[in-house]
Protein backbone atom coordinates (compact mmCIF):
# COMPACT_ATOMS: atom_id res chain seq x y z
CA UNK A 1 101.78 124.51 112.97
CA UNK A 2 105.26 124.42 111.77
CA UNK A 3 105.30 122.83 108.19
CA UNK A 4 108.49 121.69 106.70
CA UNK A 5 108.33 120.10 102.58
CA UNK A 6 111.31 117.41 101.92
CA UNK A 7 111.57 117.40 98.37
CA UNK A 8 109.84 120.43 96.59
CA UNK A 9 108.68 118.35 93.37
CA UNK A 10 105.27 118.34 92.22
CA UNK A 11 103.69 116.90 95.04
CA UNK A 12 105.93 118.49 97.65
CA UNK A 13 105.17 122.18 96.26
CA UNK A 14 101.48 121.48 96.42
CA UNK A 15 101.47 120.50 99.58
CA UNK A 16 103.68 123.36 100.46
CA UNK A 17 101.68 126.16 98.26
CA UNK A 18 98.45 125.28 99.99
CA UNK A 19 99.66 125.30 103.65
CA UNK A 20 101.49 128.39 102.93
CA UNK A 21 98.44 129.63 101.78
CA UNK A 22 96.58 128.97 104.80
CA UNK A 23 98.56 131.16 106.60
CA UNK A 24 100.90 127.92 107.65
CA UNK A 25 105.09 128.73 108.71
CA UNK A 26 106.50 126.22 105.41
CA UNK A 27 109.68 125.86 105.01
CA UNK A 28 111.24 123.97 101.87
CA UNK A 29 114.09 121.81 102.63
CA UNK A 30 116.19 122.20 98.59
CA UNK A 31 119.04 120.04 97.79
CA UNK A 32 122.62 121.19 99.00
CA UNK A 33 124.25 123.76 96.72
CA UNK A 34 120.56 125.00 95.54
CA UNK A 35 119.40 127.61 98.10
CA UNK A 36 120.73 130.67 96.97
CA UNK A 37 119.33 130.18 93.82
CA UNK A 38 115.66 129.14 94.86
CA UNK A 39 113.14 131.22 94.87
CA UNK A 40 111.75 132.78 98.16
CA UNK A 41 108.26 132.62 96.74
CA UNK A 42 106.59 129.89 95.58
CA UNK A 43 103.57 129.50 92.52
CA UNK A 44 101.20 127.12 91.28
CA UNK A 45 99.14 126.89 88.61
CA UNK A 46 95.95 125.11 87.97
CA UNK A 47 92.60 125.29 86.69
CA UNK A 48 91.58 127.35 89.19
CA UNK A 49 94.18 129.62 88.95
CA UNK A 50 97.76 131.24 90.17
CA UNK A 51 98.54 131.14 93.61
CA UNK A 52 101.80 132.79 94.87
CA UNK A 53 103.15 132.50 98.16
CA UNK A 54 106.04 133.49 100.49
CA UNK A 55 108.06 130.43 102.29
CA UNK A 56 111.27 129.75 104.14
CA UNK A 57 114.13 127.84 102.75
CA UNK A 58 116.40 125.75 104.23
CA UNK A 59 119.05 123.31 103.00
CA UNK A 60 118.47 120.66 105.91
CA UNK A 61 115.81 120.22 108.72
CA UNK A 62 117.59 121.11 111.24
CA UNK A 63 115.27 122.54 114.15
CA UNK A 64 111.63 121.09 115.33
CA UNK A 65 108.74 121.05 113.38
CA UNK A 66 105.25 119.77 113.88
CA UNK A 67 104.92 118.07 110.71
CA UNK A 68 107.89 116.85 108.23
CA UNK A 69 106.37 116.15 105.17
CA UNK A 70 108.56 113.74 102.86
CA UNK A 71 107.97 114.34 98.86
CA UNK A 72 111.59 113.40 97.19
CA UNK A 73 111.43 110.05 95.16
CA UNK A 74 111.82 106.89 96.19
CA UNK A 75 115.06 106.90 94.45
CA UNK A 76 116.18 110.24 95.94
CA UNK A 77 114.99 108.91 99.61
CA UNK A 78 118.34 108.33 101.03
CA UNK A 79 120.29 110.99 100.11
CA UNK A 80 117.24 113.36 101.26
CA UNK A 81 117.01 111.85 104.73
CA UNK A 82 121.00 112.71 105.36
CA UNK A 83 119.61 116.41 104.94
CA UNK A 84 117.53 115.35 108.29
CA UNK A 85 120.02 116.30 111.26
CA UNK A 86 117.32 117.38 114.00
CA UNK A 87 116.64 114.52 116.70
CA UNK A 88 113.53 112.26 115.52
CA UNK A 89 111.70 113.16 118.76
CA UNK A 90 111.88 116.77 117.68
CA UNK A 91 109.52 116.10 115.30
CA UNK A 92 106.16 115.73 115.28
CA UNK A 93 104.60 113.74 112.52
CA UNK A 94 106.28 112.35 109.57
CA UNK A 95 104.08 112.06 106.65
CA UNK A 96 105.70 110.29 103.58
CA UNK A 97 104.01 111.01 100.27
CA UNK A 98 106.39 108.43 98.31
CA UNK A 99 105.02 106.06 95.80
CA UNK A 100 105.40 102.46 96.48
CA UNK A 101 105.20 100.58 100.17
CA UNK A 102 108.28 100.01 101.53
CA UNK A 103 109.61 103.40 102.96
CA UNK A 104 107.70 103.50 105.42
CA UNK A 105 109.44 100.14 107.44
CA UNK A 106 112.75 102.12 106.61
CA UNK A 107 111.22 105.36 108.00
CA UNK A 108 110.04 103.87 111.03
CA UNK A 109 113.25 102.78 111.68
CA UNK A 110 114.27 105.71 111.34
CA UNK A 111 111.55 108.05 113.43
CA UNK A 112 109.66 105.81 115.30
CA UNK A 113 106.71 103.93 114.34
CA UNK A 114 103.73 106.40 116.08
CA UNK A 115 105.99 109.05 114.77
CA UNK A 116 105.66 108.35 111.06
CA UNK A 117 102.12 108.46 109.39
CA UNK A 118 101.64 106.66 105.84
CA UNK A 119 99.70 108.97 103.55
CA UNK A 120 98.61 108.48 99.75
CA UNK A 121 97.84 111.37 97.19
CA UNK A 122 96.61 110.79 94.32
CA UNK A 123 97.15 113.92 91.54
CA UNK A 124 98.75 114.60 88.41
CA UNK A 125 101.21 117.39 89.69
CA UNK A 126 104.59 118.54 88.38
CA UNK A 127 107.73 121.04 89.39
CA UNK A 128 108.33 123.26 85.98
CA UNK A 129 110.92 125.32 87.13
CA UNK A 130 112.65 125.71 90.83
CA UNK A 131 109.51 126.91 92.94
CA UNK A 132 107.21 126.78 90.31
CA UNK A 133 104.36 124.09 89.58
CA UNK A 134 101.34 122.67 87.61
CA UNK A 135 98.32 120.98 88.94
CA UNK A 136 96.06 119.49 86.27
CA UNK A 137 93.72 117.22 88.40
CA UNK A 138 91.69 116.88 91.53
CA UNK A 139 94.16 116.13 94.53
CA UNK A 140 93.01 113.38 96.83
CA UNK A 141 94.69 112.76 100.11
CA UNK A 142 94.70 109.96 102.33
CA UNK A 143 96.33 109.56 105.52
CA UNK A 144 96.65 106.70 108.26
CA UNK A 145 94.30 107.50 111.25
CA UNK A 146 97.40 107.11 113.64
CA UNK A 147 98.10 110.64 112.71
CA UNK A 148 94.49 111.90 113.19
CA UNK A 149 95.13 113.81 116.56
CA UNK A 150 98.09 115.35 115.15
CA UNK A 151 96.99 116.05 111.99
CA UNK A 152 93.40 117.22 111.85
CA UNK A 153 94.14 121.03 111.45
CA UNK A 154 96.73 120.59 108.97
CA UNK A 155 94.48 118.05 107.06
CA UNK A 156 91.54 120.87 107.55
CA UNK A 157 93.54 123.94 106.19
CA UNK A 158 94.30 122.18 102.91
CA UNK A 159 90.63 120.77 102.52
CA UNK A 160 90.51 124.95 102.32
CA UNK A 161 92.33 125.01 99.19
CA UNK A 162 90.30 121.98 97.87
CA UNK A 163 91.99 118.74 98.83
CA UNK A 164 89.77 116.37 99.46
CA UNK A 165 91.40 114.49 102.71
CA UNK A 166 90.40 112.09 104.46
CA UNK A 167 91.52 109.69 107.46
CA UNK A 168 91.76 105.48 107.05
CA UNK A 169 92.60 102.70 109.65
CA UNK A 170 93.62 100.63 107.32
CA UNK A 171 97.40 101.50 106.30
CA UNK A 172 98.09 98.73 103.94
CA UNK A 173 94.71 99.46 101.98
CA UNK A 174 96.10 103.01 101.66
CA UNK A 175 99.47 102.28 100.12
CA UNK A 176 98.42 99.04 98.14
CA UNK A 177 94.89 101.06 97.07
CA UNK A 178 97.20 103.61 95.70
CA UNK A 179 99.72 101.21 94.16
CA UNK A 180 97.45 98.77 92.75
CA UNK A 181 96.08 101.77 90.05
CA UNK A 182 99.60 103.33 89.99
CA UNK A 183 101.94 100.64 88.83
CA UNK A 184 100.45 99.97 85.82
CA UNK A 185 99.56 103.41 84.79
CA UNK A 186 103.16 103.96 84.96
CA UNK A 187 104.40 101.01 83.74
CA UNK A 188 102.24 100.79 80.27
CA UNK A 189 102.25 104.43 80.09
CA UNK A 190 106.12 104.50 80.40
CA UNK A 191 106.97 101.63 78.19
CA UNK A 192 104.17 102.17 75.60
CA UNK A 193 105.49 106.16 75.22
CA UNK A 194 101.62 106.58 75.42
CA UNK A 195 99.32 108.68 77.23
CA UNK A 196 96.71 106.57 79.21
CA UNK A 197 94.02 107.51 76.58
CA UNK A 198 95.93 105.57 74.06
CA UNK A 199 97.22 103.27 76.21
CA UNK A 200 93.06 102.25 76.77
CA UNK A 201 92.47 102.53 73.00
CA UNK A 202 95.04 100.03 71.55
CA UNK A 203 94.16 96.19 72.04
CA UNK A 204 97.78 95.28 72.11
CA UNK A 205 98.57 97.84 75.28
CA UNK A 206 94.83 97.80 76.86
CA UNK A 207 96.14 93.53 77.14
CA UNK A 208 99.25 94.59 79.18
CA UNK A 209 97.06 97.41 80.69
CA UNK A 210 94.54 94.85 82.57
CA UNK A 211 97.51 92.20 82.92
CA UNK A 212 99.38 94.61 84.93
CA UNK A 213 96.04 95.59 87.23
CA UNK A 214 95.15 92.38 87.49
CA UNK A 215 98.68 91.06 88.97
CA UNK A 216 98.72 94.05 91.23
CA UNK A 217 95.82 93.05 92.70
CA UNK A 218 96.81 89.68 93.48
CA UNK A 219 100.04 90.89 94.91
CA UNK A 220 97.96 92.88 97.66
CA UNK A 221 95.17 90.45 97.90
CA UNK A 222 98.01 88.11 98.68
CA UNK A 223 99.76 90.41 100.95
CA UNK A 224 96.42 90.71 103.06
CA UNK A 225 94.61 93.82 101.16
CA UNK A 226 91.98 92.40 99.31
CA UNK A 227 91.62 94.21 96.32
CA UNK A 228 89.30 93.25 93.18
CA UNK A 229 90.94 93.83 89.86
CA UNK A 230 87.35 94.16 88.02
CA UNK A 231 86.70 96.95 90.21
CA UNK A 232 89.85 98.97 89.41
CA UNK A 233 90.02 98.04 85.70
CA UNK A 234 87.23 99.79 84.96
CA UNK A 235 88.40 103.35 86.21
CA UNK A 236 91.28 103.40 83.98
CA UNK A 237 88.40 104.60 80.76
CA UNK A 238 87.35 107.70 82.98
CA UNK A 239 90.92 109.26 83.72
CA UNK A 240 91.95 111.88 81.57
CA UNK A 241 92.80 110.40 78.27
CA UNK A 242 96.08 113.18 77.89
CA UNK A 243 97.20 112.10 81.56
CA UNK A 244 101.11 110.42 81.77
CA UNK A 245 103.04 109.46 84.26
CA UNK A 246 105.71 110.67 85.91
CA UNK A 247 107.75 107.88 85.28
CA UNK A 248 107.12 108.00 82.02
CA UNK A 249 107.97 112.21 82.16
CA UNK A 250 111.28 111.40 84.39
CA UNK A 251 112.43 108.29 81.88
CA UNK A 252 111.94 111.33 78.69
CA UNK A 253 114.13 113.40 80.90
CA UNK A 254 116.80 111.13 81.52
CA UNK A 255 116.18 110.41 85.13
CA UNK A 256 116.67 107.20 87.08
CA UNK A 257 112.63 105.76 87.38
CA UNK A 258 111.00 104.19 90.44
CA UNK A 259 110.97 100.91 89.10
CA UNK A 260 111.59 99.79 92.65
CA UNK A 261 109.55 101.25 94.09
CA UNK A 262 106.27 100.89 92.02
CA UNK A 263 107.22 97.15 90.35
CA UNK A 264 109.02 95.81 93.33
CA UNK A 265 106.38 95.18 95.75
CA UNK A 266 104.38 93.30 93.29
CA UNK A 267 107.37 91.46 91.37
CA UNK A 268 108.91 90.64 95.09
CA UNK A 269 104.89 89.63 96.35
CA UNK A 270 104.50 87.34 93.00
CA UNK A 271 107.77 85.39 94.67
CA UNK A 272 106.71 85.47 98.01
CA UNK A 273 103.18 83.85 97.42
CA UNK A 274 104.04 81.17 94.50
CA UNK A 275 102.69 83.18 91.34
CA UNK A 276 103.87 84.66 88.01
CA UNK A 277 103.33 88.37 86.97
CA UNK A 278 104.78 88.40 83.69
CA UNK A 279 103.16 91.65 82.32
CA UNK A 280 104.54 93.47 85.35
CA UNK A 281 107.85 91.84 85.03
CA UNK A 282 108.30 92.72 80.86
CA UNK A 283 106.89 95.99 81.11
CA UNK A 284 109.76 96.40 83.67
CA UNK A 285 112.00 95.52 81.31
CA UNK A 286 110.95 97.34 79.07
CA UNK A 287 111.55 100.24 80.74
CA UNK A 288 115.18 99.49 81.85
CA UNK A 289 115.92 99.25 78.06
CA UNK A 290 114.00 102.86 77.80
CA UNK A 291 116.14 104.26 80.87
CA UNK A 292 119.52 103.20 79.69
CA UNK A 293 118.85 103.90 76.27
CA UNK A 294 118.38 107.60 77.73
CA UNK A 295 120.99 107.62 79.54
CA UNK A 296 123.30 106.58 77.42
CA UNK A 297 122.07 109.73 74.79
């Protein structure tokens, strides 16, 4: 199947690496201006190893593939999608691997709702240099069972390079499920200047810590995903103590965060439904200080 990676980051190159691997046709869709100097091989290291791997490059998707998968951040979505000039129905799945909830509405708009199928990973992932990344956890992959008939092969090629994949009915537990562990990992992690160990191990930050989960939760739960906050809170003591964010890594580098996309749905849900969710809310904040502070140096 033709594979095509929008937005090579972290995530995007993984995906990309172990497809390519597979013996998979990717092709990397780079930013305008960028192709002549990106690599036509692409590398990834983890603890298993170096993988290297030939791909094609392209500056837009402009001819048919069978799956587009979309890896830019949320903040980067727009501008990525203009690089999109092929006609929606020459596509054949869309699978968005953004964080937060509310791309997909403006994808579907975009491609079609059968055409677009919400996915979740969950990994600790980053781009080091143009074509070159580091993988430094288990990947986990979940994606909507709408895209099960088009997707099985693809989903079984990169169980073959050790993604554990799997297929879920339930879209909304998917993104929120994701989400609900996500937001405040990268919202203490980010506005602490912590790693999650030490984010866990300091009363005043393991307080904003289950805050933050606990508000989450009630934003889904609200929504219509039931989620239990005592469940969740008690994963946060078995992730990698040294794991951060990549908030937290883009905020040290200057970048714009995805406080939209990762606050917003639980901020905007706390509104919606009549409650407060004042740890989400100052951690925000705090983070906007953080970010303009940055930007400003």
């Amino acid at each position: 199947m033709r594979q095509a990676i929008l937005g090579p980051g972290g995530v995007g190159g993984l995906i990309g690496v172990a497809l390519a691997k597979a013996g998979e046709p990717v092709t990397v869709v780079v930013r305008p201006g960028t192709l002549k100097d990106y690599p036509a091989e692409l590398s990834l290291e983890s603890p298993a190893g170096t993988v290297r791997v030939p791909v094609e490059r392209a500056e837009s998707v402009a001819q048919a593939y069978d799956v587009l998968w979309v890896a830019v951040k949320a903040t980067q979505l727009d501008a990525a999608l203009r690089s999109v000039v092929v006609k929606p129905e020459q596509i054949g799945a869309v699978v968005p691997l953004l964080n937060g909830i509310d791309h997909v509405a403006l994808l579907r708009a975009r491609f079609g709702h059968e055409r677009v199928v919400p996915a979740a990973i969950r990994v600790e992932a980053e781009r080091v240099a143009p074509g070159k990344f580091l993988v430094g956890s288990a990947v986990r992959l979940t994606v909507s069972s709408i895209g099960e008939s088009r997707l099985a092969s693809t989903l079984d090629q990169l169980r073959k390079f050790g993604v554990k994949c799997q297929f879920d009915a339930d879209e909304m537990k998917i993104l929120w499920g994701k989400l609900v562990v996500l937001a405040p990992y990268a919202l203490t992690t980010t506005a602490a200047g912590m790693t999650i160990g030490e984010v866990c191990q300091t009363p005043e930050w393991r307080k904003r810590l289950e805050a933050a989960i606990r508000e989450a939760c009630a934003a889904s739960t609200a929504s219509g995903t039931p989620i239990d906050a005592n469940e969740i809170i008690p994963s946060f003591d078995k992730f990698p103590p040294a794991g951060r964010s990549s908030m937290q890594k883009d905020v040290a580098a200057g970048n714009p965060p995805e406080l939209d996309a990762i606050a917003g749905p639980i901020l905007r849900g706390a509104q919606e439904h009549g409650f407060d969710a004042p740890a989400t809310r100052e951690l925000a904040d705090m983070i906007r200080g953080k970010s303009t502070s940055s930007s400003r140096g």
